[in-house]
N, C-alpha and C. Protein backbone atom coordinates (compact mmCIF):
# COMPACT_ATOMS: atom_id res chain seq x y z
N UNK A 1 -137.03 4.44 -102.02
CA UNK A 1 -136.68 5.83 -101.91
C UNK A 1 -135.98 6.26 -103.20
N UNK A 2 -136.38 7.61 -104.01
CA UNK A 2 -135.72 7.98 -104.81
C UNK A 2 -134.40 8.94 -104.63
N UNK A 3 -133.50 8.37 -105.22
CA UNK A 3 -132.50 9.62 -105.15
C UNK A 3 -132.13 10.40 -106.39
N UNK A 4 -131.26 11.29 -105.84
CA UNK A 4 -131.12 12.50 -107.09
C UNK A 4 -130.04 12.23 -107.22
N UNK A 5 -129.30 12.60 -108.32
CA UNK A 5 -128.44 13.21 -108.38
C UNK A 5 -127.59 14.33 -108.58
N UNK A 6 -126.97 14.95 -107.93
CA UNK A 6 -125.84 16.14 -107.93
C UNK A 6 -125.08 15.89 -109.08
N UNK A 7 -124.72 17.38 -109.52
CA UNK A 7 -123.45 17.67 -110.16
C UNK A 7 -122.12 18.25 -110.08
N UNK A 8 -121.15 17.39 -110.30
CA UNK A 8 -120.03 17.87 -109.53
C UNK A 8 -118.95 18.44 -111.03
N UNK A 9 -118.89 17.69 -111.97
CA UNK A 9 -118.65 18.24 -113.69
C UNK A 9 -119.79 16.96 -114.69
N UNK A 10 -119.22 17.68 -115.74
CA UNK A 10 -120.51 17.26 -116.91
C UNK A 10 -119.65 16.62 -117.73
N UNK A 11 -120.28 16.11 -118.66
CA UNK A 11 -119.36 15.60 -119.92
C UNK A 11 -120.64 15.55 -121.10
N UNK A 12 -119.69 15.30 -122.05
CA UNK A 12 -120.25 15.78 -123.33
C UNK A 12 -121.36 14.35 -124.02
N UNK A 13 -121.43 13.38 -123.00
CA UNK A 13 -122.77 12.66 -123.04
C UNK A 13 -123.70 12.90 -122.63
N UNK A 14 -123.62 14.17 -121.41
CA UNK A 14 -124.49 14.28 -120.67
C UNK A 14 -125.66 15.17 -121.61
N UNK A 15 -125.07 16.02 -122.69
CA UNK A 15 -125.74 17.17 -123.63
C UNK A 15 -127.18 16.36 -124.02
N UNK A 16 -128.27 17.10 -123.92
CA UNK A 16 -129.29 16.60 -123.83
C UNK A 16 -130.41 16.03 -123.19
N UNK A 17 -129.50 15.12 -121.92
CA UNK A 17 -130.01 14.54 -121.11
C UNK A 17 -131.05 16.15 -120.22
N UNK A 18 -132.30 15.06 -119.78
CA UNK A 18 -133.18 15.34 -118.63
C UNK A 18 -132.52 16.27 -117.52
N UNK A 19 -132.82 17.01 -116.78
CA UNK A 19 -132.37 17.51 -115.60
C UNK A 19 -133.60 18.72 -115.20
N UNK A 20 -133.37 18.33 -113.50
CA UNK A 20 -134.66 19.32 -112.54
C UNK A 20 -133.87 20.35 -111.95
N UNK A 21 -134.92 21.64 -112.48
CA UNK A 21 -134.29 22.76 -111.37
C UNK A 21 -135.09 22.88 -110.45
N UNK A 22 -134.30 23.30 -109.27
CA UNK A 22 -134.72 23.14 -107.48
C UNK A 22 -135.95 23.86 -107.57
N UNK A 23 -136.47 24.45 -108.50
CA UNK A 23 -138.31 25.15 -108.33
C UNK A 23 -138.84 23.87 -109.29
N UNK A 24 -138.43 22.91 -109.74
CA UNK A 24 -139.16 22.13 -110.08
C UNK A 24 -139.30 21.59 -111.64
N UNK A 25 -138.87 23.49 -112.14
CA UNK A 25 -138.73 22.96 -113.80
C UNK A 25 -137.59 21.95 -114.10
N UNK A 26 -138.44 20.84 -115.61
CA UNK A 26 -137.42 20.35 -115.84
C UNK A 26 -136.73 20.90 -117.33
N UNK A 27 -135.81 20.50 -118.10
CA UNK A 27 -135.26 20.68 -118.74
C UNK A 27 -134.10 19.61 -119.55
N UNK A 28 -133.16 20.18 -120.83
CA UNK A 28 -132.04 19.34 -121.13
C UNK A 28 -131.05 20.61 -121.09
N UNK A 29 -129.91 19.13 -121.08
CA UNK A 29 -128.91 20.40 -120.88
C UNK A 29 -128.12 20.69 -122.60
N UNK A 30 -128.22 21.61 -122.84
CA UNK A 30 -127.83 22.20 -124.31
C UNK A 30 -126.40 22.37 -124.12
N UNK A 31 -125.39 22.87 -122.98
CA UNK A 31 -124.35 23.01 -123.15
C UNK A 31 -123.66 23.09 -121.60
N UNK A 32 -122.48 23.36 -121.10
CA UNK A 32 -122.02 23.39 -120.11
C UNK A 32 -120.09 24.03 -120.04
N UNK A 33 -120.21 23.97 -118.65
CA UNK A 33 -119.01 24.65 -118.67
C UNK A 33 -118.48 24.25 -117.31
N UNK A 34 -117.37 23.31 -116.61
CA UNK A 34 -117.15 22.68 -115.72
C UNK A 34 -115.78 23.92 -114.91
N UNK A 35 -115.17 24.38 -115.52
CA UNK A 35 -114.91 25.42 -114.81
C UNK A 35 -115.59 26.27 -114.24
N UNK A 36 -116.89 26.93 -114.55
CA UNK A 36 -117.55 27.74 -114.15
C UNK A 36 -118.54 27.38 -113.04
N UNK A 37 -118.94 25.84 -113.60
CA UNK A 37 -120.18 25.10 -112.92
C UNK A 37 -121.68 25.82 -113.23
N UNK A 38 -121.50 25.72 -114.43
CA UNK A 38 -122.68 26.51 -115.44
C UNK A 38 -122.85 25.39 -116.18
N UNK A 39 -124.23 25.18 -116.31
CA UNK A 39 -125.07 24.37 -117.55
C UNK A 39 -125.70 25.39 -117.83
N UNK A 40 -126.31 25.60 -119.30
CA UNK A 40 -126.91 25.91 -119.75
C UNK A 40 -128.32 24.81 -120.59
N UNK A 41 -129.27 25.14 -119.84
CA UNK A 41 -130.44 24.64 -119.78
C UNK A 41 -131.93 25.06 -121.02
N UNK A 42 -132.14 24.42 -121.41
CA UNK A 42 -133.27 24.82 -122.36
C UNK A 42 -134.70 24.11 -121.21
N UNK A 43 -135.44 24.90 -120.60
CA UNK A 43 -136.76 24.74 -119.97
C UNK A 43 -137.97 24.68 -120.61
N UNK A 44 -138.09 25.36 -121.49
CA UNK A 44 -139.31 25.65 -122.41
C UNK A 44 -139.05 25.95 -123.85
N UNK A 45 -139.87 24.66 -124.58
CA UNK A 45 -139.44 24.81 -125.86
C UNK A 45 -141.03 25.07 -126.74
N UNK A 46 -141.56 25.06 -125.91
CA UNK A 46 -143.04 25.07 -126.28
C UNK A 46 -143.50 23.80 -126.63
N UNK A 47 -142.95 23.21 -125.90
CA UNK A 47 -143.27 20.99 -126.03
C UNK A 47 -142.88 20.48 -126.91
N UNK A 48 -142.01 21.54 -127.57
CA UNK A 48 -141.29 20.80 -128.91
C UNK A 48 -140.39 19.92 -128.45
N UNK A 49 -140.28 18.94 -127.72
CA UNK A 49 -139.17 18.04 -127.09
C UNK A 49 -138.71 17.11 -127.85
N UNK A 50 -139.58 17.19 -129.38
CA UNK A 50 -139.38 16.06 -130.05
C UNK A 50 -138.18 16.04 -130.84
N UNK A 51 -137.50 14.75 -131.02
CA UNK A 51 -136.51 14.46 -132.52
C UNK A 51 -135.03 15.84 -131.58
N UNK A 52 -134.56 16.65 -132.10
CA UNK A 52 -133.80 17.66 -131.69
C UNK A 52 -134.26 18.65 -131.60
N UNK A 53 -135.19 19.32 -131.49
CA UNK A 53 -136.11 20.78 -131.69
C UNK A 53 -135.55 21.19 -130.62
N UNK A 54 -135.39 20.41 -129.41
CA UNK A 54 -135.34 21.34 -128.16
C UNK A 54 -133.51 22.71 -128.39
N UNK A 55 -133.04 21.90 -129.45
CA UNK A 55 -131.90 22.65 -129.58
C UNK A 55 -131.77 23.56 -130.16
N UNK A 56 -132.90 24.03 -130.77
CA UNK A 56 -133.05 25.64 -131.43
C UNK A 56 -133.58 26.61 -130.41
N UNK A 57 -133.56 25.82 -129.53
CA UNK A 57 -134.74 26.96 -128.38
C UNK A 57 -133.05 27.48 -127.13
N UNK A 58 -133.43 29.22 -126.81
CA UNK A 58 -132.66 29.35 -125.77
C UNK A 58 -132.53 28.55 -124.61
N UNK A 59 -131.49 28.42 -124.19
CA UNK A 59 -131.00 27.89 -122.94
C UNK A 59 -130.56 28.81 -121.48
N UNK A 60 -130.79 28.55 -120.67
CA UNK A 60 -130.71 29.70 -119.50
C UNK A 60 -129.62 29.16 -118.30
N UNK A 61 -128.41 30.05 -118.37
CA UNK A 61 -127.49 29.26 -117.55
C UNK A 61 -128.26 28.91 -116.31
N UNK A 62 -127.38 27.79 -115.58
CA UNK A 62 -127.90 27.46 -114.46
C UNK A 62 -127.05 26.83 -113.86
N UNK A 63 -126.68 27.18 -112.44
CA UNK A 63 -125.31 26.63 -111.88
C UNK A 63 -125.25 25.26 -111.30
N UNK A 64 -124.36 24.15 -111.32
CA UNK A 64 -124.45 22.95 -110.79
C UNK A 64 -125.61 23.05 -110.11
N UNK A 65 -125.15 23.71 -108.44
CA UNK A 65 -125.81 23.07 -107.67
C UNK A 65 -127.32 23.06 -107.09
N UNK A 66 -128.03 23.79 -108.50
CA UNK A 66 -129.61 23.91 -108.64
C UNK A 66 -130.36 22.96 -109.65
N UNK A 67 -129.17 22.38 -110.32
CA UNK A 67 -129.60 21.15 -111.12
C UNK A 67 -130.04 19.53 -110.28
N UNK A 68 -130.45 18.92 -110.39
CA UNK A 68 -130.44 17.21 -110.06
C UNK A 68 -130.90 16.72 -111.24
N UNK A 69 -130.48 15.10 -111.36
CA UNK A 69 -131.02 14.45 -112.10
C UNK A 69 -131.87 13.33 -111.65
């Protein structure tokens, strides 16, 4: 059985890493904010996923608890 994981706060290793939103897109996370329970998510970079590219591309907040990993 696979499990997910929830987010309860982030840390500054997490920047980058993989993560699914609850419709399915995936994404990295470009930045965050643990008071708020906001990541900000880059979904579409136009497949530029390579090397760091994905970090020139907008990011679209997104609150904890629509993220898993």
């Amino acid at each position: 059985m696979k499990t997910t994981k929830t987010f309860e706060q982030l840390n500054e290793n997490e920047i980058g890493d993989w993560v699914n939103y609850k419709d399915g897109q995936r994404g990295k996370i470009k930045n965050f904010n643990n008071d708020t329970k906001t990541a900000w998510v880059v979904y579409k970079c136009n497949e530029n996923w390579d090397l760091d590219h994905w970090k020139d591309y907008t990011a679209e907040a997104t609150n904890y608890r629509d993220l898993t990993k």
